[in-house]
Each structure stands twice: as structure tokens, then as C-alpha cells.
C-alpha atoms as a PDB file:
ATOM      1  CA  UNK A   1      52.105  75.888 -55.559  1.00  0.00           C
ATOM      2  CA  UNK A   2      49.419  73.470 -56.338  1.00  0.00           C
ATOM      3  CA  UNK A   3      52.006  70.285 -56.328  1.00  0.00           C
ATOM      4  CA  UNK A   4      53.198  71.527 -53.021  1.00  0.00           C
ATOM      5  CA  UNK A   5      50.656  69.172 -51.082  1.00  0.00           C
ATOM      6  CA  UNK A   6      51.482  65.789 -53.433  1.00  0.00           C
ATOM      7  CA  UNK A   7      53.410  64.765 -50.139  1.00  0.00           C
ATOM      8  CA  UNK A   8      50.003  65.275 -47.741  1.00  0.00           C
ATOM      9  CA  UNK A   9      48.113  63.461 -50.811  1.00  0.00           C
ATOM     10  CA  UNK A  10      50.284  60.506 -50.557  1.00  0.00           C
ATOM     11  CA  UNK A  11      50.213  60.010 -46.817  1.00  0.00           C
ATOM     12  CA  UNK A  12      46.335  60.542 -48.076  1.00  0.00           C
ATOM     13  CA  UNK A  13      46.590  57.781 -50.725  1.00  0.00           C
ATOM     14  CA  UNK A  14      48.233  55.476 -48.348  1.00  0.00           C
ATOM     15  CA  UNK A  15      45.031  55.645 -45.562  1.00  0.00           C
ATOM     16  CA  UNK A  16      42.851  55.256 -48.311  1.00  0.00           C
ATOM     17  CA  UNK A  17      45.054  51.920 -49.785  1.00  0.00           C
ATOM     18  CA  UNK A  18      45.015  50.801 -46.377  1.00  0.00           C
ATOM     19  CA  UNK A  19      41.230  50.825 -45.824  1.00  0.00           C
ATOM     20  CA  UNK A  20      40.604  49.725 -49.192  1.00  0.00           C
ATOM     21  CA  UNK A  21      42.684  46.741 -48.621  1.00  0.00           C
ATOM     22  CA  UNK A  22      41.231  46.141 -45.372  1.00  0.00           C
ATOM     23  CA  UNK A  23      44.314  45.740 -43.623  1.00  0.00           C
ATOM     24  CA  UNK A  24      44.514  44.831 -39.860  1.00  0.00           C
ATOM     25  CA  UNK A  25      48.321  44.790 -39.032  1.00  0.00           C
ATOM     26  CA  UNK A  26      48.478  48.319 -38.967  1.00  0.00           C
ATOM     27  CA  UNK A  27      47.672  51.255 -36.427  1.00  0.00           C
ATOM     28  CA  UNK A  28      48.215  54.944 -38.785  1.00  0.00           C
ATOM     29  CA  UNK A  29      47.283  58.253 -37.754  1.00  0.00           C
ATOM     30  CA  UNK A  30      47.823  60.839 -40.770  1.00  0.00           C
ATOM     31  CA  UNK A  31      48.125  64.426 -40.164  1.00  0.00           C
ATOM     32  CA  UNK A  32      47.601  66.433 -43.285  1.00  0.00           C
ATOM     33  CA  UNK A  33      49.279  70.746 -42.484  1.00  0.00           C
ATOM     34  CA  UNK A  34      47.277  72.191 -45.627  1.00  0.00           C
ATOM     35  CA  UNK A  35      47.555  75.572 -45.506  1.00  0.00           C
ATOM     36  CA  UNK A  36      45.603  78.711 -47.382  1.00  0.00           C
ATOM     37  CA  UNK A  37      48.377  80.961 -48.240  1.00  0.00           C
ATOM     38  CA  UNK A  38      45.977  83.920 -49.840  1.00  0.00           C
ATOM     39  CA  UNK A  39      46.552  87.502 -48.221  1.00  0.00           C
ATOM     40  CA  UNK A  40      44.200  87.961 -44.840  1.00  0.00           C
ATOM     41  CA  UNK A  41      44.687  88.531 -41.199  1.00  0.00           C
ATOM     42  CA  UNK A  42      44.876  84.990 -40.275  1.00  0.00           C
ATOM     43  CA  UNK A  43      48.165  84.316 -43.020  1.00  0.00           C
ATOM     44  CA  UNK A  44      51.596  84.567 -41.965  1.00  0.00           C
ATOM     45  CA  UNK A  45      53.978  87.659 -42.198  1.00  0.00           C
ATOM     46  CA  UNK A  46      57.513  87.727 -43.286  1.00  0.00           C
ATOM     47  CA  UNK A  47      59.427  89.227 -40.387  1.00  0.00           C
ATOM     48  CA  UNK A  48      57.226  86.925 -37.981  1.00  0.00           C
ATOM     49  CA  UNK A  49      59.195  84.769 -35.261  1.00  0.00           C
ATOM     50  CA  UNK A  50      57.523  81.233 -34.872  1.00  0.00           C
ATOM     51  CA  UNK A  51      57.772  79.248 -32.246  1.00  0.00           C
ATOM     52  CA  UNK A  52      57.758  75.361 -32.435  1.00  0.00           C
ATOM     53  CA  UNK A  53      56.639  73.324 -29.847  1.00  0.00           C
ATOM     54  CA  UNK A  54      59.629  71.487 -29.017  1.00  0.00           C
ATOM     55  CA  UNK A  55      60.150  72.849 -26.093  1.00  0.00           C
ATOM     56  CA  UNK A  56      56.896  70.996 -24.756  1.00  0.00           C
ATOM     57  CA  UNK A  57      55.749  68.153 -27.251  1.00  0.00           C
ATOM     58  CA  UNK A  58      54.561  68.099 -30.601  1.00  0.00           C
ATOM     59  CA  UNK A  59      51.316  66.716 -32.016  1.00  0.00           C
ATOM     60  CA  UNK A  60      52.598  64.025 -33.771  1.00  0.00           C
ATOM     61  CA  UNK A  61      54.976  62.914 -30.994  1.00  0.00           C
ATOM     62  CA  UNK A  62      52.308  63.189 -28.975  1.00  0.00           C
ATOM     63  CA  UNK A  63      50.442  60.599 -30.668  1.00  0.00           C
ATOM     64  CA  UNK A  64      53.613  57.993 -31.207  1.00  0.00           C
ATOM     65  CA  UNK A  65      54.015  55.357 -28.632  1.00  0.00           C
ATOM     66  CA  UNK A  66      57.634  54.792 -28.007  1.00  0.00           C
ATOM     67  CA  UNK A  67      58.609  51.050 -28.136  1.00  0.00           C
ATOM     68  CA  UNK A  68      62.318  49.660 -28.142  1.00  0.00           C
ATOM     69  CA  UNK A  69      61.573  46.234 -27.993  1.00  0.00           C
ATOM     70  CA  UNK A  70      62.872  43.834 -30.830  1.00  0.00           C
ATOM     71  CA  UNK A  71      59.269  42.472 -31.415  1.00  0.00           C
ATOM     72  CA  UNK A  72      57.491  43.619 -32.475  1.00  0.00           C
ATOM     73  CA  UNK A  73      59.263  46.770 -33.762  1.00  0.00           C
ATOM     74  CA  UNK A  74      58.446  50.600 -32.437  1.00  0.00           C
ATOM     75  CA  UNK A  75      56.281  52.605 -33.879  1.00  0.00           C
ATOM     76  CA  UNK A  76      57.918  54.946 -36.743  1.00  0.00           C
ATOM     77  CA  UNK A  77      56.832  58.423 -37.547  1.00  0.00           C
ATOM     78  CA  UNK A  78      57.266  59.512 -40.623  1.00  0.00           C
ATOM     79  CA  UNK A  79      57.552  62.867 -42.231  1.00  0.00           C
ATOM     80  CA  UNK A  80      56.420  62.789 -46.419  1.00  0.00           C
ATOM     81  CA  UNK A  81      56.853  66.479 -48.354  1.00  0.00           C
ATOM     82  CA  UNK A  82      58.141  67.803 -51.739  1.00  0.00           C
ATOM     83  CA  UNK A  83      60.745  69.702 -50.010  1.00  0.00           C
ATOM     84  CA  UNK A  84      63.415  69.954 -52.198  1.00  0.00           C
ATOM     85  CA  UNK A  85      65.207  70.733 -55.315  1.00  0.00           C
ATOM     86  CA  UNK A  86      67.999  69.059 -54.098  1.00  0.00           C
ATOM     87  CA  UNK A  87      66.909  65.359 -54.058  1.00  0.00           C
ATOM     88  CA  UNK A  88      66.015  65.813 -57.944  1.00  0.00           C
ATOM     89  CA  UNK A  89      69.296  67.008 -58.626  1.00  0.00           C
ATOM     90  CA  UNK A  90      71.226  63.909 -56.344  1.00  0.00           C
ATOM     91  CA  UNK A  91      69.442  61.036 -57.324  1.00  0.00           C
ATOM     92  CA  UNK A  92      66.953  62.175 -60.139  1.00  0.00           C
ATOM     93  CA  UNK A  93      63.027  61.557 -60.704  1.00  0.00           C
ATOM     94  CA  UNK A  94      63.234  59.381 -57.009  1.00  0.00           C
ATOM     95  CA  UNK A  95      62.404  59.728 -53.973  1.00  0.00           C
ATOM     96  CA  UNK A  96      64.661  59.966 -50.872  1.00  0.00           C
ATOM     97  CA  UNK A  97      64.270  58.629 -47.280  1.00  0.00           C
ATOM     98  CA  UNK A  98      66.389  60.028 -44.616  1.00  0.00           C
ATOM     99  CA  UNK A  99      66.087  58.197 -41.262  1.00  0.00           C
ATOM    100  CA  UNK A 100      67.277  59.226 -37.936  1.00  0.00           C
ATOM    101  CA  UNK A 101      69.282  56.588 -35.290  1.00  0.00           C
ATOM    102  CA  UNK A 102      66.262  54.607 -34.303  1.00  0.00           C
ATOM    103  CA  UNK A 103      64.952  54.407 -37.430  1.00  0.00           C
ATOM    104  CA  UNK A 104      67.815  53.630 -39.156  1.00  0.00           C
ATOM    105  CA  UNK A 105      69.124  50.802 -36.259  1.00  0.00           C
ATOM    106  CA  UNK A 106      65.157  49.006 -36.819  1.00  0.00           C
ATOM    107  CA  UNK A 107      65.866  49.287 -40.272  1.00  0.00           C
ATOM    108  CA  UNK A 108      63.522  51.317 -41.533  1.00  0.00           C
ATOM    109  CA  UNK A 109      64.723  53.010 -44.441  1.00  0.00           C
ATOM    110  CA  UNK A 110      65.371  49.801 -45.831  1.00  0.00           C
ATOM    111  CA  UNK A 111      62.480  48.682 -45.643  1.00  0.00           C
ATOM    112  CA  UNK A 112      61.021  51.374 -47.500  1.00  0.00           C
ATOM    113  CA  UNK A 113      64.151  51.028 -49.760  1.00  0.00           C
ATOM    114  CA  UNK A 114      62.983  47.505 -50.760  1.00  0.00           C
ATOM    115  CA  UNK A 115      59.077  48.143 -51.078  1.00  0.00           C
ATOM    116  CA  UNK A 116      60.167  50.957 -53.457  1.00  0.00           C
ATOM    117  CA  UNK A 117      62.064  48.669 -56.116  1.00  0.00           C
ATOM    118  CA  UNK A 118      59.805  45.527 -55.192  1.00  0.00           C
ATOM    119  CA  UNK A 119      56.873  48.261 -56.647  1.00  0.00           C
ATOM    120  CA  UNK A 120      58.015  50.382 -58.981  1.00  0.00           C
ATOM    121  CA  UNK A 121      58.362  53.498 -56.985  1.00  0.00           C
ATOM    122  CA  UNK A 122      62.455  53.492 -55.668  1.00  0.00           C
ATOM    123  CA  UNK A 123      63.694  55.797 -52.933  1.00  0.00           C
ATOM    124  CA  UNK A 124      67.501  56.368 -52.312  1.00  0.00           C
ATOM    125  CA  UNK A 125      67.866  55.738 -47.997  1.00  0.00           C
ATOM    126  CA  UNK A 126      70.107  59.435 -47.565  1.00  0.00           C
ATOM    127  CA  UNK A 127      72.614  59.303 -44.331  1.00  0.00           C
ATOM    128  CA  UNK A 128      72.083  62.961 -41.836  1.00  0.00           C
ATOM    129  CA  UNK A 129      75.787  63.377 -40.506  1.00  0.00           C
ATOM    130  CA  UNK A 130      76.597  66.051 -38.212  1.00  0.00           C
ATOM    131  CA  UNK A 131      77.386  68.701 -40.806  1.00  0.00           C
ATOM    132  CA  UNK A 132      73.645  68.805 -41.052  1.00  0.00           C
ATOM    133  CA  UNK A 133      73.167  69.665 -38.092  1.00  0.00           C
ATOM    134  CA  UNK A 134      75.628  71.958 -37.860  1.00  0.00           C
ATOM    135  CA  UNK A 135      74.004  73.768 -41.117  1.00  0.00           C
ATOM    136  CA  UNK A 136      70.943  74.737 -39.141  1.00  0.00           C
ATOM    137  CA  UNK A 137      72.096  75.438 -35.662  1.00  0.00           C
ATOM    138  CA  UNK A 138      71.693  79.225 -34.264  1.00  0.00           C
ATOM    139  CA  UNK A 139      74.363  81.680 -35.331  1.00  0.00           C
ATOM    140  CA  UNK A 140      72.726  84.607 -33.730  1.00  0.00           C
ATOM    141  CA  UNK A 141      70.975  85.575 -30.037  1.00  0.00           C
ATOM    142  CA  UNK A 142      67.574  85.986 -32.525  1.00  0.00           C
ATOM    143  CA  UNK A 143      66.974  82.717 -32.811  1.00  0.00           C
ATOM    144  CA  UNK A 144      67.550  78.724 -31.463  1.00  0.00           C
ATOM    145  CA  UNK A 145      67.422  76.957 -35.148  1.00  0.00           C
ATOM    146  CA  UNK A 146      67.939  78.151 -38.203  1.00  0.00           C
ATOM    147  CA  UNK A 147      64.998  76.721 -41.024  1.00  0.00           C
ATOM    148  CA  UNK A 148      67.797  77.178 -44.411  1.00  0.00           C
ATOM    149  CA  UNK A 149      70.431  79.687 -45.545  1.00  0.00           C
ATOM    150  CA  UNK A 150      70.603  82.094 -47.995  1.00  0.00           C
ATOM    151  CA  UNK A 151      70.728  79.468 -50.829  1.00  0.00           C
ATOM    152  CA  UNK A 152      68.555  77.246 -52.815  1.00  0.00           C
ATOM    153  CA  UNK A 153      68.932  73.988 -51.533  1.00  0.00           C
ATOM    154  CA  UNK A 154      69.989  72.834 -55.603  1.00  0.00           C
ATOM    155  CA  UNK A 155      72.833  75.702 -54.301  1.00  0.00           C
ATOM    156  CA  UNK A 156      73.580  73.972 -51.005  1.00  0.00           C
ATOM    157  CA  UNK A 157      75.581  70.660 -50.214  1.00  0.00           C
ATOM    158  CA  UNK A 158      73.658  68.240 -48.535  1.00  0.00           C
ATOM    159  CA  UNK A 159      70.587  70.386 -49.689  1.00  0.00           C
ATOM    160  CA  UNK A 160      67.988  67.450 -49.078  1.00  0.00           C
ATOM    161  CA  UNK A 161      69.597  66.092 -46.028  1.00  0.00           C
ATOM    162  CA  UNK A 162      69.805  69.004 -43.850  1.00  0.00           C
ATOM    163  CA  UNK A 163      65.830  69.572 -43.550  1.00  0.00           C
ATOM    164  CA  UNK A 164      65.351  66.562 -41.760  1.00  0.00           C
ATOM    165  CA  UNK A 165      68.189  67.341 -39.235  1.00  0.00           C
ATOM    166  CA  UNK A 166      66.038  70.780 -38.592  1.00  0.00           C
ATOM    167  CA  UNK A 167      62.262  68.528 -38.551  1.00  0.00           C
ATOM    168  CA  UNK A 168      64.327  66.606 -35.715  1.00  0.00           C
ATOM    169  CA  UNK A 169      65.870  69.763 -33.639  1.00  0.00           C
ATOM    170  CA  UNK A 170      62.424  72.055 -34.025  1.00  0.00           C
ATOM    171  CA  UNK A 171      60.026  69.638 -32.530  1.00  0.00           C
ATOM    172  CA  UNK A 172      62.628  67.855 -30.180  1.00  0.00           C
ATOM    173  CA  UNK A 173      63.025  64.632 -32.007  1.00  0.00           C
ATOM    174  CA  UNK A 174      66.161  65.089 -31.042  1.00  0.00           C
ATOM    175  CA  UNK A 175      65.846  64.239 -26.844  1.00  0.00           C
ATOM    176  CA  UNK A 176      64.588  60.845 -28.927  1.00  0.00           C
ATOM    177  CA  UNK A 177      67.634  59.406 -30.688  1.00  0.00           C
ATOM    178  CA  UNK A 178      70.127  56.929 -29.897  1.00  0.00           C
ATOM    179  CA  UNK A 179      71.342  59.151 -27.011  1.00  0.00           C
ATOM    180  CA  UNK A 180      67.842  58.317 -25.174  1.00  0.00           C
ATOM    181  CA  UNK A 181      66.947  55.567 -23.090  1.00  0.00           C
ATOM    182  CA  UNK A 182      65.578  52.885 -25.469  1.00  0.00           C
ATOM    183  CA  UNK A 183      62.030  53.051 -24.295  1.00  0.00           C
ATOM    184  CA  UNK A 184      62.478  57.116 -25.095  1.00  0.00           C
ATOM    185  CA  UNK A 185      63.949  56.736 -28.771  1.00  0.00           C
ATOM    186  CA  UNK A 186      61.197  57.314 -31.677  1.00  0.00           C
ATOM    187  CA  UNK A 187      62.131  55.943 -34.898  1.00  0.00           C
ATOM    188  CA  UNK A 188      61.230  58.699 -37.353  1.00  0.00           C
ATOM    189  CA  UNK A 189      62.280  58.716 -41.442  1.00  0.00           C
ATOM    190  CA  UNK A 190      61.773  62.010 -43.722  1.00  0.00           C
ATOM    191  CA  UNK A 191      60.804  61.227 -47.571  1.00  0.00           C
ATOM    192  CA  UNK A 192      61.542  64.101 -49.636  1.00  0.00           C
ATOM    193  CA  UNK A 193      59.411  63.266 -52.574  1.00  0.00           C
ATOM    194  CA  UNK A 194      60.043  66.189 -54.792  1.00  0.00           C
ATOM    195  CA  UNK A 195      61.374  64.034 -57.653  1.00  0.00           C
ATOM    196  CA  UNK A 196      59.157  60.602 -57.544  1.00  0.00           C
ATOM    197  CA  UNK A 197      55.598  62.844 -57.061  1.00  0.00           C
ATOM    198  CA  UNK A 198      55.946  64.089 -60.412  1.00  0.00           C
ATOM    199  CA  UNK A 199      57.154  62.166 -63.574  1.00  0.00           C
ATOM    200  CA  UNK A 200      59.867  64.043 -64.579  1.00  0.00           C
ATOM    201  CA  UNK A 201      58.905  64.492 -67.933  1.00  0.00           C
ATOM    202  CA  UNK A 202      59.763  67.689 -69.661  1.00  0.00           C
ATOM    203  CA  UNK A 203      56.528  70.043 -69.461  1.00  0.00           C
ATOM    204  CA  UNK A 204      57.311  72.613 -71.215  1.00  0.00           C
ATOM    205  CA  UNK A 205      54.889  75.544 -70.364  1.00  0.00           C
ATOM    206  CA  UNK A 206      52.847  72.863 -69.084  1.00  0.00           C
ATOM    207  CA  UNK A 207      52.936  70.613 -65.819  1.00  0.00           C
ATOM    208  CA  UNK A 208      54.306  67.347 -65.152  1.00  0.00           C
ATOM    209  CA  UNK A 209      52.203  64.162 -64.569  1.00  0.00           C
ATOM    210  CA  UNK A 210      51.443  63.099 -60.825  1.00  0.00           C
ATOM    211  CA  UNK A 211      52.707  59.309 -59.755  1.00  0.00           C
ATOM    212  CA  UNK A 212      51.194  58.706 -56.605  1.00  0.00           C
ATOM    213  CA  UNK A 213      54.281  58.659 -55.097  1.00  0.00           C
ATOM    214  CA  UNK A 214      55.191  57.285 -52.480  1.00  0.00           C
ATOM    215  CA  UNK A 215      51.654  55.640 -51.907  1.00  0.00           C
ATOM    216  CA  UNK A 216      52.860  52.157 -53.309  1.00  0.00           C
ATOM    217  CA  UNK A 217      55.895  52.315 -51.302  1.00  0.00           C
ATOM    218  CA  UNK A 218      54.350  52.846 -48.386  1.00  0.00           C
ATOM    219  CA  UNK A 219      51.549  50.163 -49.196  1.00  0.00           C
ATOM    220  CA  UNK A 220      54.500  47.349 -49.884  1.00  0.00           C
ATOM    221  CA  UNK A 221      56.931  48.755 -46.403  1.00  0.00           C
ATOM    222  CA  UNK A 222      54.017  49.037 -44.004  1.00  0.00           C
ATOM    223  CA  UNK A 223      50.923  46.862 -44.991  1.00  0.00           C
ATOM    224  CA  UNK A 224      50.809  43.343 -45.330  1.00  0.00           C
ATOM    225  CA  UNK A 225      50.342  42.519 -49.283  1.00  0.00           C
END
């Protein structure tokens, strides 16, 4: 699983850009969840029940000051992983951003959209509908969100889409959308990079290349080149 941190190594490579260039128009905090996964009594069981905090706050809401104004815009958080099999098999060796109400209404994913081509590192901007939702609501009294079914996500329709619509219910994004007073709403975009982090080139027994995705994208949407 040794590519499975290329999305915490390009929210990595995009502090580092940022302090390299020396830019001043921007305010980031990175959080990096690495995790050992080796066998011990600190690692995580199968049949254990976790809890998310969105019943109080999460870290990273915690640290995102809600805006709403039209200038300048609100903060955005964003969300960067190689989550799925899915985006690779909708749109290819690219990226994907999937933005929630504010995000999408500030324009966001657009923005990203447009840094990605301008640099050589495209994203697709993905739509959530309800359906996603609907995928990972609670079917049972043994639990308030589902995480995925009992497919892989190259197996299930809207396989990319539907992880952001459960980042958004399990750490109560969702008392932040549209439906929220405007000084309450938190613009927040998920980039599945599962596709663009790697270079698609056949390995073989071997291992693909690493891009640096989406470090130039974020560079060209958020810092002023």
C-alpha cells in the first residue's frame, strides 16, 4: 500500500511549493492521517465500531473559518486521497474533484478545473446528486452511515462520487451546505487522485511512475503564479 499516501504527499508537495515560492496570499494548514497498519495493540480490528466526530466538530472544521462574503471568497477545505478505482475507470489517468454546494456556488472546482489544463495536470469537476447520498445512508439500527457496500467501487455506479457524500455526512459537513446560513456554509472539494498520482503506464510486475499529482494544480488554483 505504499502509493496509498501519494494524496497526503501532494497536499505535502503543495506546502512545500508554497514556501518555496514564497507566497503571501495564502493561509494553508495541511493535515497529513498516515497511518502504521502492521499487527499490534494500538492497530485497528475488523469488527470494530468507529465513531466520527461529527456529532461534535472535526479537526479540520475546526480549523476552517467560515466566510460567505463575495470578497474575498471563504475559505475551502479540501479533502486529496487515492480513493478509488472508480475515477480511473470514468475519466482515465486524471484526477477528479467533487465539490459540495458552497464550493461549487464560489466556483471552486473550476478553478481547480482550469489550473489543471493551464498546467498539465487535468481534473474532471464530478457532480454528488442525492443518489450518493442515498448509497451510504444507514440501513440497519447498527449503524448511522454506511463507509461502501459490498462492491468494488470499479463494481459500483457513481463509485468515485459517493465517498465524498460519506466525508460530508461522517464529520457533519453536511449542517454546512447550502441549507446553512451563509456565514455557516464551508466550501469543501474532494480530489480523488487515484488516476493522475500515478502515470498510468503499464507496469507489468513492476510499479507505475509517481506525477506529483495534484501539486501543480493546486500551485496554479490557490497560489498566485
Amino acid at each position: 500500500m505504499s502509493r496509498d499516501k501519494l494524496g497526503a504527499c501532494g497536499v505535502a508537495g503543495f506546502v512545500l511549493a508554497a514556501t518555496l515560492l514564497r507566497a503571501t496570499n495564502v493561509d494553508i494548514t495541511a493535515i497529513l492521517p498516515f497511518e502504521h497498519n502492521s499487527v499490534g495493540p494500538a492497530s485497528l480490528l475488523p469488527d470494530e465500531v468507529l465513531v466520527s466526530r461529527a456529532e461534535d466538530v472535526i479537526r479540520a472544521r475546526e480549523c476552517t473559518a467560515t466566510g460567505g462574503g463575495p470578497a474575498p471568497p471563504p475559505p475551502v477545505l479540501l479533502t486529496v486521497a487515492t480513493l478509488t478505482g472508480h475515477v480511473i475507470r470514468a475519466y482515465g489517468w486524471y484526477g477528479a474533484s467533487i465539490a459540495n454546494g458552497p464550493a461549487r456556488k464560489a466556483g471552486y472546482d473550476q478553478v481547480i478545473a482550469d489550473a489543471g489544463s493551464s498546467w498539465g495536470d487535468p481534473f474532471e469537476c464530478s457532480i454528488m446528486r442525492r443518489d450518493d447520498f442515498n448509497l451510504i445512508a444507514s440501513r440497519t439500527d447498527r449503524e448511522d452511515v454506511c463507509q461502501t457496500n459490498d462492491k468494488e467501487s470499479v463494481n459500483t455506479s457513481r463509485g468515485h462520487m459517493f465517498p465524498a457524500a460519506f466525508l460530508i455526512r461522517a464529520t457533519g459537513l453536511d449542517r454546512h451546505g447550502m441549507a446553512a446560513p451563509p456565514a455557516e456554509r464551508i466550501p469543501f472539494v474532494h480530489m480523488d487522485v487515484a488516476g493522475s498520482a500515478e502515470d498510468g503506464v503499464e507496469p507489468g510486475l513492476g510499479l507505475c511512475g509517481i506525477t506529483g499529482s495534484p501539486v501543480c494544480t493546486l500551485a496554479g488554483a490557490f497560489l498566485d503564479l
